[in-house]
C-alpha atoms as a PDB file:
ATOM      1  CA  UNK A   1      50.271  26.260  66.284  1.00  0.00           C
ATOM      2  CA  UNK A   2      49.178  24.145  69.072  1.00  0.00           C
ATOM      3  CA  UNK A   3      45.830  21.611  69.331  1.00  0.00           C
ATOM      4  CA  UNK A   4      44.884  21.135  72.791  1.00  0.00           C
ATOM      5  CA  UNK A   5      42.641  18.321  74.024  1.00  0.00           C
ATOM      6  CA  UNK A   6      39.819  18.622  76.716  1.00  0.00           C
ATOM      7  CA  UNK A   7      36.925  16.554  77.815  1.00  0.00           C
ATOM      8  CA  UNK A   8      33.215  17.552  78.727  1.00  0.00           C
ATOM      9  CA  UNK A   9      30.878  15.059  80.350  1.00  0.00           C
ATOM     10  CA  UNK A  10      27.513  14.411  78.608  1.00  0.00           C
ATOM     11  CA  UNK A  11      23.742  13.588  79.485  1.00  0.00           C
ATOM     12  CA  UNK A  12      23.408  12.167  76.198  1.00  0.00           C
ATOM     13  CA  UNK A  13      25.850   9.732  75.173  1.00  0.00           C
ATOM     14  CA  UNK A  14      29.216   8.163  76.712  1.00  0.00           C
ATOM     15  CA  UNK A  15      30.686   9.965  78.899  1.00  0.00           C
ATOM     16  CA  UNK A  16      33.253  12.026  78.774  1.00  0.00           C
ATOM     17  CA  UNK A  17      34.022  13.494  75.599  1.00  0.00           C
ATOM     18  CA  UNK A  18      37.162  14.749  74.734  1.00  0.00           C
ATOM     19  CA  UNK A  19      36.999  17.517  71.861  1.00  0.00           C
ATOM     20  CA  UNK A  20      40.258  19.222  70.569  1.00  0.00           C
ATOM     21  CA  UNK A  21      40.429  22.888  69.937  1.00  0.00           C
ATOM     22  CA  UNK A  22      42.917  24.989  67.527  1.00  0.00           C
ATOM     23  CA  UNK A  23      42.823  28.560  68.967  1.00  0.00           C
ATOM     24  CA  UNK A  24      44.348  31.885  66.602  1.00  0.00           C
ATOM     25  CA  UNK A  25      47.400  33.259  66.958  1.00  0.00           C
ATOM     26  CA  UNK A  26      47.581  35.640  69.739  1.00  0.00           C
ATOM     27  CA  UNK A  27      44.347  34.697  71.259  1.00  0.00           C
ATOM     28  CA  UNK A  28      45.154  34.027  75.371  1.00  0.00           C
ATOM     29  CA  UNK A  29      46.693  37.333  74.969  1.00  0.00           C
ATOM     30  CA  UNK A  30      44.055  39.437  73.868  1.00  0.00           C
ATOM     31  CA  UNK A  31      40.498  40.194  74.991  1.00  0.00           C
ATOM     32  CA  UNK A  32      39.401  40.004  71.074  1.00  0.00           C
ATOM     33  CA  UNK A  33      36.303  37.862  70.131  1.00  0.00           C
ATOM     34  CA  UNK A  34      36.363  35.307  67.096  1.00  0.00           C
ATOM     35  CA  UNK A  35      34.142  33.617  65.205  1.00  0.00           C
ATOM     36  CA  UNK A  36      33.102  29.707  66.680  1.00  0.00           C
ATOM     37  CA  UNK A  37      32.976  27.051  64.201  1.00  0.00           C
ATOM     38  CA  UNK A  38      32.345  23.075  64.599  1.00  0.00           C
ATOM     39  CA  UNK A  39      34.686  21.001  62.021  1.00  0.00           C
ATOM     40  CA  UNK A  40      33.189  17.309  62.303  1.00  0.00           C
ATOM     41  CA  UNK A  41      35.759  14.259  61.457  1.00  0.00           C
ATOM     42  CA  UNK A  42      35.124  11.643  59.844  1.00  0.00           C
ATOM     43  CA  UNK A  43      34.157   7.972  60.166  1.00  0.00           C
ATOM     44  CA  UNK A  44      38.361   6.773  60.875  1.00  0.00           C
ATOM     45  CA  UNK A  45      37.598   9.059  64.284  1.00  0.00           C
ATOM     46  CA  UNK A  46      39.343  12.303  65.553  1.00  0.00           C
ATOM     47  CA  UNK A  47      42.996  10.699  65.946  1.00  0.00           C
ATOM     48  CA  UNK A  48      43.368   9.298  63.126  1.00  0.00           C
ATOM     49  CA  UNK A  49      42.685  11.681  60.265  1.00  0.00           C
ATOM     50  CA  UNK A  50      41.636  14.974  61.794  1.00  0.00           C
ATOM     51  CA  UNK A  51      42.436  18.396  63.592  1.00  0.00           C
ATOM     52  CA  UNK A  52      46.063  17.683  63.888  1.00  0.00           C
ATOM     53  CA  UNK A  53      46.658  16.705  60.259  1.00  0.00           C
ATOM     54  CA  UNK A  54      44.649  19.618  58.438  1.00  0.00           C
ATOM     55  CA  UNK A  55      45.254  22.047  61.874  1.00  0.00           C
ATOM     56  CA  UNK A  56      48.614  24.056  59.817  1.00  0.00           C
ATOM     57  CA  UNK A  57      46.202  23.861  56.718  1.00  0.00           C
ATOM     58  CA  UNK A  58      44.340  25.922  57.901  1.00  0.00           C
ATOM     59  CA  UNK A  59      46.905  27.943  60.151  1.00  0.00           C
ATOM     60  CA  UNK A  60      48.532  28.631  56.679  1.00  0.00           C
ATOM     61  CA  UNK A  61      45.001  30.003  55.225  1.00  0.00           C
ATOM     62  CA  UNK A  62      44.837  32.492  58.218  1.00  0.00           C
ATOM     63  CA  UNK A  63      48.660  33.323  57.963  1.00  0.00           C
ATOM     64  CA  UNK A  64      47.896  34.528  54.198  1.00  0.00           C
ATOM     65  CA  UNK A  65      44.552  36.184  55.417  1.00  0.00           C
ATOM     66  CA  UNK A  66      42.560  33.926  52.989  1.00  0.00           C
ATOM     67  CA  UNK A  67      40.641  32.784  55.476  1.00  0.00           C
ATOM     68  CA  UNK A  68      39.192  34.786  58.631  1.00  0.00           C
ATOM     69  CA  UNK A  69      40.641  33.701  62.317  1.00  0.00           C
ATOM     70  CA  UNK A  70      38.419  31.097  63.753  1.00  0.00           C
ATOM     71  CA  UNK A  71      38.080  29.299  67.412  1.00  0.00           C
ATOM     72  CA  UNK A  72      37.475  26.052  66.071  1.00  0.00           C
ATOM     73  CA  UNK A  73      36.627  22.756  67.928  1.00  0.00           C
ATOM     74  CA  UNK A  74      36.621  19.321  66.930  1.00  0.00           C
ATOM     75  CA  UNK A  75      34.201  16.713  69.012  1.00  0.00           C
ATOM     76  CA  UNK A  76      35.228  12.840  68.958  1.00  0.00           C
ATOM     77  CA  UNK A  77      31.948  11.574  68.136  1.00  0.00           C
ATOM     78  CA  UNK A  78      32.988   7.816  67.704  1.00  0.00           C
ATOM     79  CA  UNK A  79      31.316   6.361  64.511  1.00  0.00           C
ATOM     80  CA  UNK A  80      28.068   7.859  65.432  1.00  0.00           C
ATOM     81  CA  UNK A  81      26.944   9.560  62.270  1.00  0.00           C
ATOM     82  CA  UNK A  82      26.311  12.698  64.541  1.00  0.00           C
ATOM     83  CA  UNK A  83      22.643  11.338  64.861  1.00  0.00           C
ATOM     84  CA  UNK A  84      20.501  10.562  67.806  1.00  0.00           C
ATOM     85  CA  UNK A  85      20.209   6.852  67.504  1.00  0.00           C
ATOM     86  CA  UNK A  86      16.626   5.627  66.970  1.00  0.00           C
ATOM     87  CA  UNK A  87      16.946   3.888  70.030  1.00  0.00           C
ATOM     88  CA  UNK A  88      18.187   6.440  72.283  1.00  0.00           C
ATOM     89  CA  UNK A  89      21.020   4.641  73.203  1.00  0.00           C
ATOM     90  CA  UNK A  90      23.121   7.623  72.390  1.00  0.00           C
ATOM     91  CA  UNK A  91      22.147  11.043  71.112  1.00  0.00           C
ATOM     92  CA  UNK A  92      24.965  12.652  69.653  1.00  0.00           C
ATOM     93  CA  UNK A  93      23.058  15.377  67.735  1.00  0.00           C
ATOM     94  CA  UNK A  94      21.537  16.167  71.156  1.00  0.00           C
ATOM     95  CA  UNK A  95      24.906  16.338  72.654  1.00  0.00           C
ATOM     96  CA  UNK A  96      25.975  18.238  69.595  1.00  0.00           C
ATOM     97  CA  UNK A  97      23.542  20.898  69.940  1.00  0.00           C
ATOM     98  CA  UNK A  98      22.063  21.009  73.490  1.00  0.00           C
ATOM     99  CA  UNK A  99      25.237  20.603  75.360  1.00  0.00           C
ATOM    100  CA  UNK A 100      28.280  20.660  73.534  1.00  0.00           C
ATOM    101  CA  UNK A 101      27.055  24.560  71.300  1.00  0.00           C
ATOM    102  CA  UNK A 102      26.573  26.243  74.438  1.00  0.00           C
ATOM    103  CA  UNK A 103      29.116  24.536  76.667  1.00  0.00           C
ATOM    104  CA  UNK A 104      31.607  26.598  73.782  1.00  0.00           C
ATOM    105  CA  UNK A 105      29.832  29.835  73.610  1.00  0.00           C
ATOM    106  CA  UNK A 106      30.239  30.049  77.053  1.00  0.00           C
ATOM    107  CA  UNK A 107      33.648  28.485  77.656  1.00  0.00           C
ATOM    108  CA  UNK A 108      35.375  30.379  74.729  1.00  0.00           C
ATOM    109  CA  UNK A 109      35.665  33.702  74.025  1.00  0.00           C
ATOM    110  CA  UNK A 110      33.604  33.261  70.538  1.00  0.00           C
ATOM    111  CA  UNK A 111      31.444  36.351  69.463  1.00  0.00           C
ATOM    112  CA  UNK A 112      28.277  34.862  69.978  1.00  0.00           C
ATOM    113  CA  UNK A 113      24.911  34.332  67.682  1.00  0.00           C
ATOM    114  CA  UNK A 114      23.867  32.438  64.229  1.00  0.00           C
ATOM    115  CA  UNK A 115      26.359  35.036  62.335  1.00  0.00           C
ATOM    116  CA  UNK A 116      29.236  33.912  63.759  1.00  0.00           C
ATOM    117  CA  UNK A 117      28.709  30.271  64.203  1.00  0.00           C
ATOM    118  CA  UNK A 118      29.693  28.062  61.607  1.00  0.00           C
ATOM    119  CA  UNK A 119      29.547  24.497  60.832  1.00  0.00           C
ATOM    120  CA  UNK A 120      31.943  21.994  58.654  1.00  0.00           C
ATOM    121  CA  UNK A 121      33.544  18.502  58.386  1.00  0.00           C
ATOM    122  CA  UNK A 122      35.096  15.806  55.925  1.00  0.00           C
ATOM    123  CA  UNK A 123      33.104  12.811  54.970  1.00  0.00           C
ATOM    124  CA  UNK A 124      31.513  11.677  58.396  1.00  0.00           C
ATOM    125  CA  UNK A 125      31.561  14.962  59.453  1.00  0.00           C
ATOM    126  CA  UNK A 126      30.840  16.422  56.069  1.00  0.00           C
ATOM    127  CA  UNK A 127      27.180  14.626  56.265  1.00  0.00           C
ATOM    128  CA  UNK A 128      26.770  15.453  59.667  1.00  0.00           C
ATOM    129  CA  UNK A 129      27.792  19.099  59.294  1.00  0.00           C
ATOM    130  CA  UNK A 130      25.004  19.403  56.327  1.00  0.00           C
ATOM    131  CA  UNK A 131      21.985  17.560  58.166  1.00  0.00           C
ATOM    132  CA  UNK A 132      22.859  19.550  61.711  1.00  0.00           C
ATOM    133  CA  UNK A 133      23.292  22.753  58.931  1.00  0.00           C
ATOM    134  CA  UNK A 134      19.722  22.289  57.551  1.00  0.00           C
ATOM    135  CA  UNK A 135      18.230  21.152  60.917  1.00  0.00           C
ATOM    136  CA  UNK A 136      19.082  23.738  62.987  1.00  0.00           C
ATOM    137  CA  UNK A 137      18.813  27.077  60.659  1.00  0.00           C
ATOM    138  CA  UNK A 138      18.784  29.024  63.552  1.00  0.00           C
ATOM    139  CA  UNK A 139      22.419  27.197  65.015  1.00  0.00           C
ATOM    140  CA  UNK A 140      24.425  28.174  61.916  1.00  0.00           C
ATOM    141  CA  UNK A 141      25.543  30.548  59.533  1.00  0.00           C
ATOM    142  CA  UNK A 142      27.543  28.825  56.970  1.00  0.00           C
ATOM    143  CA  UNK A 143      28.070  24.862  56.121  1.00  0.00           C
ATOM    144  CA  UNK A 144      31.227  23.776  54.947  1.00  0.00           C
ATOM    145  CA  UNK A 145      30.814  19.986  53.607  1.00  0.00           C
ATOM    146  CA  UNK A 146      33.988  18.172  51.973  1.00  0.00           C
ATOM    147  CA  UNK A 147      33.347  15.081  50.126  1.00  0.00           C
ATOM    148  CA  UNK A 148      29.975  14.040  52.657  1.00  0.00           C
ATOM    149  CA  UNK A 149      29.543  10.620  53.190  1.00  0.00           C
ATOM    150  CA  UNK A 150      25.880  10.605  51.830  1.00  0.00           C
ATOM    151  CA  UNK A 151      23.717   8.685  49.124  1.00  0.00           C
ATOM    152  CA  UNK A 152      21.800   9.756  45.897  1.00  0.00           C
ATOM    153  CA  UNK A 153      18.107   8.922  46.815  1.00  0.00           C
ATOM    154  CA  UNK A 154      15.499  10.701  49.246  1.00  0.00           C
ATOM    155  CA  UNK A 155      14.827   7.167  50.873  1.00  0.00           C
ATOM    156  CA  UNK A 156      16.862   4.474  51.900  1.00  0.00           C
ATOM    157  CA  UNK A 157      14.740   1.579  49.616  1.00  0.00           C
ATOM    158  CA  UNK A 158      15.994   3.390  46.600  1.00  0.00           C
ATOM    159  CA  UNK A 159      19.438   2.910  47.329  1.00  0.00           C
ATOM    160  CA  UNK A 160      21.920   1.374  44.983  1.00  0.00           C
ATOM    161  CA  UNK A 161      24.376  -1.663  46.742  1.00  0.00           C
ATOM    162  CA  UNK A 162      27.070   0.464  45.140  1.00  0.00           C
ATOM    163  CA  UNK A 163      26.289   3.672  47.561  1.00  0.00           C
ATOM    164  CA  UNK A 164      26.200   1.652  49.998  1.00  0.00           C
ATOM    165  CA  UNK A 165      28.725  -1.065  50.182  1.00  0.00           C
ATOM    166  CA  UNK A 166      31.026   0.677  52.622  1.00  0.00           C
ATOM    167  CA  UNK A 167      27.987   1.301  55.248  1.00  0.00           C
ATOM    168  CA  UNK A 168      28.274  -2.224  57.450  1.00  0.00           C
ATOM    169  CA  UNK A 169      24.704  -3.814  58.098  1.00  0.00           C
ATOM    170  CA  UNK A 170      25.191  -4.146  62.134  1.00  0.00           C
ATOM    171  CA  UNK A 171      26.521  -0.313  62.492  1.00  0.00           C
ATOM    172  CA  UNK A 172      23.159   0.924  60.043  1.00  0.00           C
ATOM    173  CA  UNK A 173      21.380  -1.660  62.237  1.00  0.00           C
ATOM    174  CA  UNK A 174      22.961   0.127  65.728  1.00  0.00           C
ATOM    175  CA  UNK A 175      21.713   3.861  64.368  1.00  0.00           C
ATOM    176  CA  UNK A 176      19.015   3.016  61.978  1.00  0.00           C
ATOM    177  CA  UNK A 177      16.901   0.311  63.814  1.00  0.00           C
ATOM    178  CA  UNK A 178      17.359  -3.511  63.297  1.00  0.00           C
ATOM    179  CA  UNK A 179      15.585  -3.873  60.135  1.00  0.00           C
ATOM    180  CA  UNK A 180      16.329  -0.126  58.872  1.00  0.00           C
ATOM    181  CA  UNK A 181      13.824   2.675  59.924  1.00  0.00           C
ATOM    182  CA  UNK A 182      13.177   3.898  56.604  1.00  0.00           C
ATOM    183  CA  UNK A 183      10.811   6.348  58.018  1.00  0.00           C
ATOM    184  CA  UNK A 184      13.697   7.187  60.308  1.00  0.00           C
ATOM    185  CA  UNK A 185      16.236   7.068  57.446  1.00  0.00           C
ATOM    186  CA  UNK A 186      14.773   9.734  55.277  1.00  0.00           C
ATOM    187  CA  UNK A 187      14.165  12.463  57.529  1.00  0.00           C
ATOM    188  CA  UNK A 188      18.102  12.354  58.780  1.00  0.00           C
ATOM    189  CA  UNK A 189      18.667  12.784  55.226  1.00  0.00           C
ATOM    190  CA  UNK A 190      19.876  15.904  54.086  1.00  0.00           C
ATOM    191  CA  UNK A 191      18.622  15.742  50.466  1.00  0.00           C
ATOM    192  CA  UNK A 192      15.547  14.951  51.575  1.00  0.00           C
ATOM    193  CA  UNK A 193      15.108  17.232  54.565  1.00  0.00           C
ATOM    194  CA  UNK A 194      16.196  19.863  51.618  1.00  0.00           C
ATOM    195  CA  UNK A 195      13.463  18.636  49.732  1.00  0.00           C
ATOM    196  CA  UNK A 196      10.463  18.987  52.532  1.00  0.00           C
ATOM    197  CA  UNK A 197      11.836  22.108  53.888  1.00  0.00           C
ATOM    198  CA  UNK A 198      13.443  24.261  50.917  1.00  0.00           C
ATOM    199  CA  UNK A 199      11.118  27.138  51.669  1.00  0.00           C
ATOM    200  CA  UNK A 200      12.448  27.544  55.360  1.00  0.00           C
ATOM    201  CA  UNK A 201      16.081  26.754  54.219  1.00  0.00           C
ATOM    202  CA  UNK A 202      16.088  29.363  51.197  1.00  0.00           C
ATOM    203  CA  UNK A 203      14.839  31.770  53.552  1.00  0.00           C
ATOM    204  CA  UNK A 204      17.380  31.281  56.596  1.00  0.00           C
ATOM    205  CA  UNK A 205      20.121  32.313  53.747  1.00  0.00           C
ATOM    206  CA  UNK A 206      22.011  29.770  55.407  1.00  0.00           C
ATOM    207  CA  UNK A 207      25.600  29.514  52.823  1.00  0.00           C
ATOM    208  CA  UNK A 208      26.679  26.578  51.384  1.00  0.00           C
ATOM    209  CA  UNK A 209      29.879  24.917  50.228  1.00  0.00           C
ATOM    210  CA  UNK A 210      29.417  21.299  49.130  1.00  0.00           C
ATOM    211  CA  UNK A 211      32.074  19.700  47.451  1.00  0.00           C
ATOM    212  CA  UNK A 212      33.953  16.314  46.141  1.00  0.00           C
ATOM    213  CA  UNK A 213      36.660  14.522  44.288  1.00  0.00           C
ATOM    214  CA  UNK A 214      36.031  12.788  40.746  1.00  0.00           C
ATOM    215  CA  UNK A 215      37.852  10.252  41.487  1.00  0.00           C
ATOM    216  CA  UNK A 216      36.568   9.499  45.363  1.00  0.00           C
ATOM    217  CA  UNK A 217      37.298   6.014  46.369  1.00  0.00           C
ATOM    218  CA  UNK A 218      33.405   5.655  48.002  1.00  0.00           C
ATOM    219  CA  UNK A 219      31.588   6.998  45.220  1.00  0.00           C
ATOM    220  CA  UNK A 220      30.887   9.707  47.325  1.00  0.00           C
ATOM    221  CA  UNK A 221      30.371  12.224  44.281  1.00  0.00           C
ATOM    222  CA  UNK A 222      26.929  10.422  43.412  1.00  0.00           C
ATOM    223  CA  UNK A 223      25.685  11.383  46.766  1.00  0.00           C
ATOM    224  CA  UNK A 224      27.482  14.875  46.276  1.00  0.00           C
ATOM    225  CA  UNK A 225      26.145  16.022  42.844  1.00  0.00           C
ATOM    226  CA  UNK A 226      22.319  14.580  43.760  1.00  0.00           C
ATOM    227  CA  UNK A 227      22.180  16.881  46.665  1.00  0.00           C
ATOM    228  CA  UNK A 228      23.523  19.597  44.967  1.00  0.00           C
ATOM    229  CA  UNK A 229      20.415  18.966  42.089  1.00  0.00           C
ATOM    230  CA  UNK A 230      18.560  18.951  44.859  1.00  0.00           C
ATOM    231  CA  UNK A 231      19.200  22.617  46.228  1.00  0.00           C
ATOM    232  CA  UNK A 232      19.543  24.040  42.860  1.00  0.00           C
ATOM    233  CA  UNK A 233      15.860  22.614  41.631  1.00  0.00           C
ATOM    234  CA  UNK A 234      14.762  24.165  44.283  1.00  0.00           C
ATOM    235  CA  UNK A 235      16.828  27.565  44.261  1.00  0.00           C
ATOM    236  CA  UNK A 236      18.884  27.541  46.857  1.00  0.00           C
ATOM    237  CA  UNK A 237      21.992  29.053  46.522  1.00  0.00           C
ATOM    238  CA  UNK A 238      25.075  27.380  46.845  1.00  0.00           C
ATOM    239  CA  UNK A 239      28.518  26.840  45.490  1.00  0.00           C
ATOM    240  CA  UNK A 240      29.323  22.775  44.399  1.00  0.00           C
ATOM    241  CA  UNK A 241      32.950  22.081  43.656  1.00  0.00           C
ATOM    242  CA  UNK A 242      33.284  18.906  41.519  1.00  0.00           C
ATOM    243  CA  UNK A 243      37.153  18.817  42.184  1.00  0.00           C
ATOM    244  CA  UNK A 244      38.716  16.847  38.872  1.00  0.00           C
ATOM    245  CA  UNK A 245      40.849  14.121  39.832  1.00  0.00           C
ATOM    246  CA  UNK A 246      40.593  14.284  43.348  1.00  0.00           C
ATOM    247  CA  UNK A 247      40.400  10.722  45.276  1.00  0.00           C
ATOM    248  CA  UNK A 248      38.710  10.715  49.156  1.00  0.00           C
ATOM    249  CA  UNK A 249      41.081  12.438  50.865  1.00  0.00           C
ATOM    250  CA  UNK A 250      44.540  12.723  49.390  1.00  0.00           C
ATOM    251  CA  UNK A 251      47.113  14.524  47.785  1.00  0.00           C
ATOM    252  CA  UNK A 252      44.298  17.002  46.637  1.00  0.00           C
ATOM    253  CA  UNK A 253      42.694  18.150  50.348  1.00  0.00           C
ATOM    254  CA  UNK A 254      45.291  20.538  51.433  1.00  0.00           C
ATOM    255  CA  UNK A 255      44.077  23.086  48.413  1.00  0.00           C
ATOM    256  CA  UNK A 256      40.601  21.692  49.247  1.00  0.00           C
ATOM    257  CA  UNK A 257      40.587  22.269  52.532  1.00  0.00           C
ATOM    258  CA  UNK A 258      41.793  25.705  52.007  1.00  0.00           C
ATOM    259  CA  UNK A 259      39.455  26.235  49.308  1.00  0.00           C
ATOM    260  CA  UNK A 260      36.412  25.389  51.615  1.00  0.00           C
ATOM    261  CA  UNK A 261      37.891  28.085  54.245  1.00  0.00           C
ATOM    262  CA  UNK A 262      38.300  30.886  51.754  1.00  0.00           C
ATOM    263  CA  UNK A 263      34.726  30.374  50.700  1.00  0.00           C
ATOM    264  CA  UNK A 264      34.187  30.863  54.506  1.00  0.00           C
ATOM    265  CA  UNK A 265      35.663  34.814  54.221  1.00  0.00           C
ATOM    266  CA  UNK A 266      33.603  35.462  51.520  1.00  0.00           C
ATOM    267  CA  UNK A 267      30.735  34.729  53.536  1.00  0.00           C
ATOM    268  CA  UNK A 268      31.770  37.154  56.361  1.00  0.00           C
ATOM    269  CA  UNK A 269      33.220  39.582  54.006  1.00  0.00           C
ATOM    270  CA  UNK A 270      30.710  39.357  51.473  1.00  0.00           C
ATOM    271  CA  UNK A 271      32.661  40.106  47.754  1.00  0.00           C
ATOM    272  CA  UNK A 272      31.232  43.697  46.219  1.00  0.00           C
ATOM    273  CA  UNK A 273      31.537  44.384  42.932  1.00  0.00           C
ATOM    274  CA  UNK A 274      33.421  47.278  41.422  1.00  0.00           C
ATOM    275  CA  UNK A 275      31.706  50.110  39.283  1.00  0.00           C
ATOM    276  CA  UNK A 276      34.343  49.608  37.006  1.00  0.00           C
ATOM    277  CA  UNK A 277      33.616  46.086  36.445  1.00  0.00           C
ATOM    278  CA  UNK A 278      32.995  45.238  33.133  1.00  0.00           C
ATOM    279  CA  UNK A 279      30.062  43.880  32.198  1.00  0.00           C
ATOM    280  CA  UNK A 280      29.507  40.812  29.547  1.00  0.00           C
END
């Protein structure tokens, strides 16, 4: 297994990035395509907690064939939420999805469209994965979203100190607008862009994994179980894993993180039921 690490320059925000890349076995010697999916790290940054740490994770889910063969790239986004800042001092989701997307479909040989692109990430990346996920319907296939750094309300004035007390005034200040753009807040939200647009989402059939630890150290499974109230009030199908005793990160995220892949080859190889199932 072997994580390489390039750089592409950017329009939209600091220039270059570098973005690391785990690549299947066998694939510079083969003319086969693969599915493309973006895996989003979180706020400690790409180094320090990412590709190369749950990289044989997920080598060991495609050595077992519980998970399908992926090309999958990880951008270092800095601290940057993945948003465009309100200021447009940097644009990351612009970057995300304007330049980096196509810069990959084009660079690697991924088997292009919405069907085969896929979207994921832990904590940082886990929010950022669901808001670019319900954003851009027509981007993504699947969402994968472990223990997402978001809060329980539709708008930042409702809340809580205690959802928020790792979130640093100066860097919600540097995204958000110095005082907060609730306005802006709310729609970069992903309950509530769930709630204004569950019609459009329900119908994209856009799949959904969205899970979290009991025991996470941020509180991160208020955030967790309101959005997942929030998709099923609304009917939107999803699967929620409410993982018992699991802390943020862990001892717990290897099985996690191959959890959230298998869910991944269910969603290309859809499971059919048996005729001899038996029926409750």
């Amino acid at each position: 297994m072997k994580i390489k690490t390039f750089q592409i320059k950017s329009e939209f925000v600091p220039s270059p990035v570098e973005y690391d890349v785990l690549l299947p076995k066998g694939y510079e010697n083969s003319n086969k395509t693969y599915p493309l999916m973006l895996f989003l790290h979180g706020g400690g940054n790409r180094d320090s907690n990412f590709l190369n740490r749950i990289g044989p994770v997920i080598w060991d889910t495609w050595e077992k064939k519980n998970a399908p063969e992926m090309v999958i790239v990880t951008p270092n986004c800095n601290r940057s939420l993945y948003m465009d800042y309100k200021d447009g001092s940097e644009k990351w989701e612009s970057f995300i999805i304007r330049e980096f997307l196509p810069y990959l479909q084009k660079e690697y040989r991924v088997t292009p469209g919405v069907k085969n692109t896929f979207i994921g990430g832990i904590s940082m990346g886990g929010l950022g994965s669901l808001r670019l996920g319900f954003k851009h319907l027509d981007k993504f296939r699947a969402i994968v979203s472990f223990e997402p750094g978001i809060e329980p309300a539709f708008e930042w004035k409702e809340v809580k100190t205690i959802d928020k007390f790792y979130r640093q005034k100066n860097f919600m200040e540097k995204i958000f607008g110095s005082p907060i753009d609730d306005d802006f807040w709310k729609k970069n939200n992903p309950a509530y862009i769930v709630r204004e647009n569950a019609d459009k989402i329900r119908r994209s059939e856009i799949k959904i994994y969205l899970e979290v630890g009991t025991e996470d150290f941020f509180g991160l499974f208020r955030g967790a179980e309101f959005l997942h109230r929030a998709l099923f009030d609304r009917n939107i199908r999803h699967e929620f894993r409410y993982v018992y005793g699991a802390d943020h990160l862990g001892v717990s995220f290897r099985e996690r993180i191959s959890n959230g892949f298998s869910f991944l080859n269910r969603v290309i190889n859809p499971l059919e039921e048996p005729p001899e199932v038996i029926k409750a």
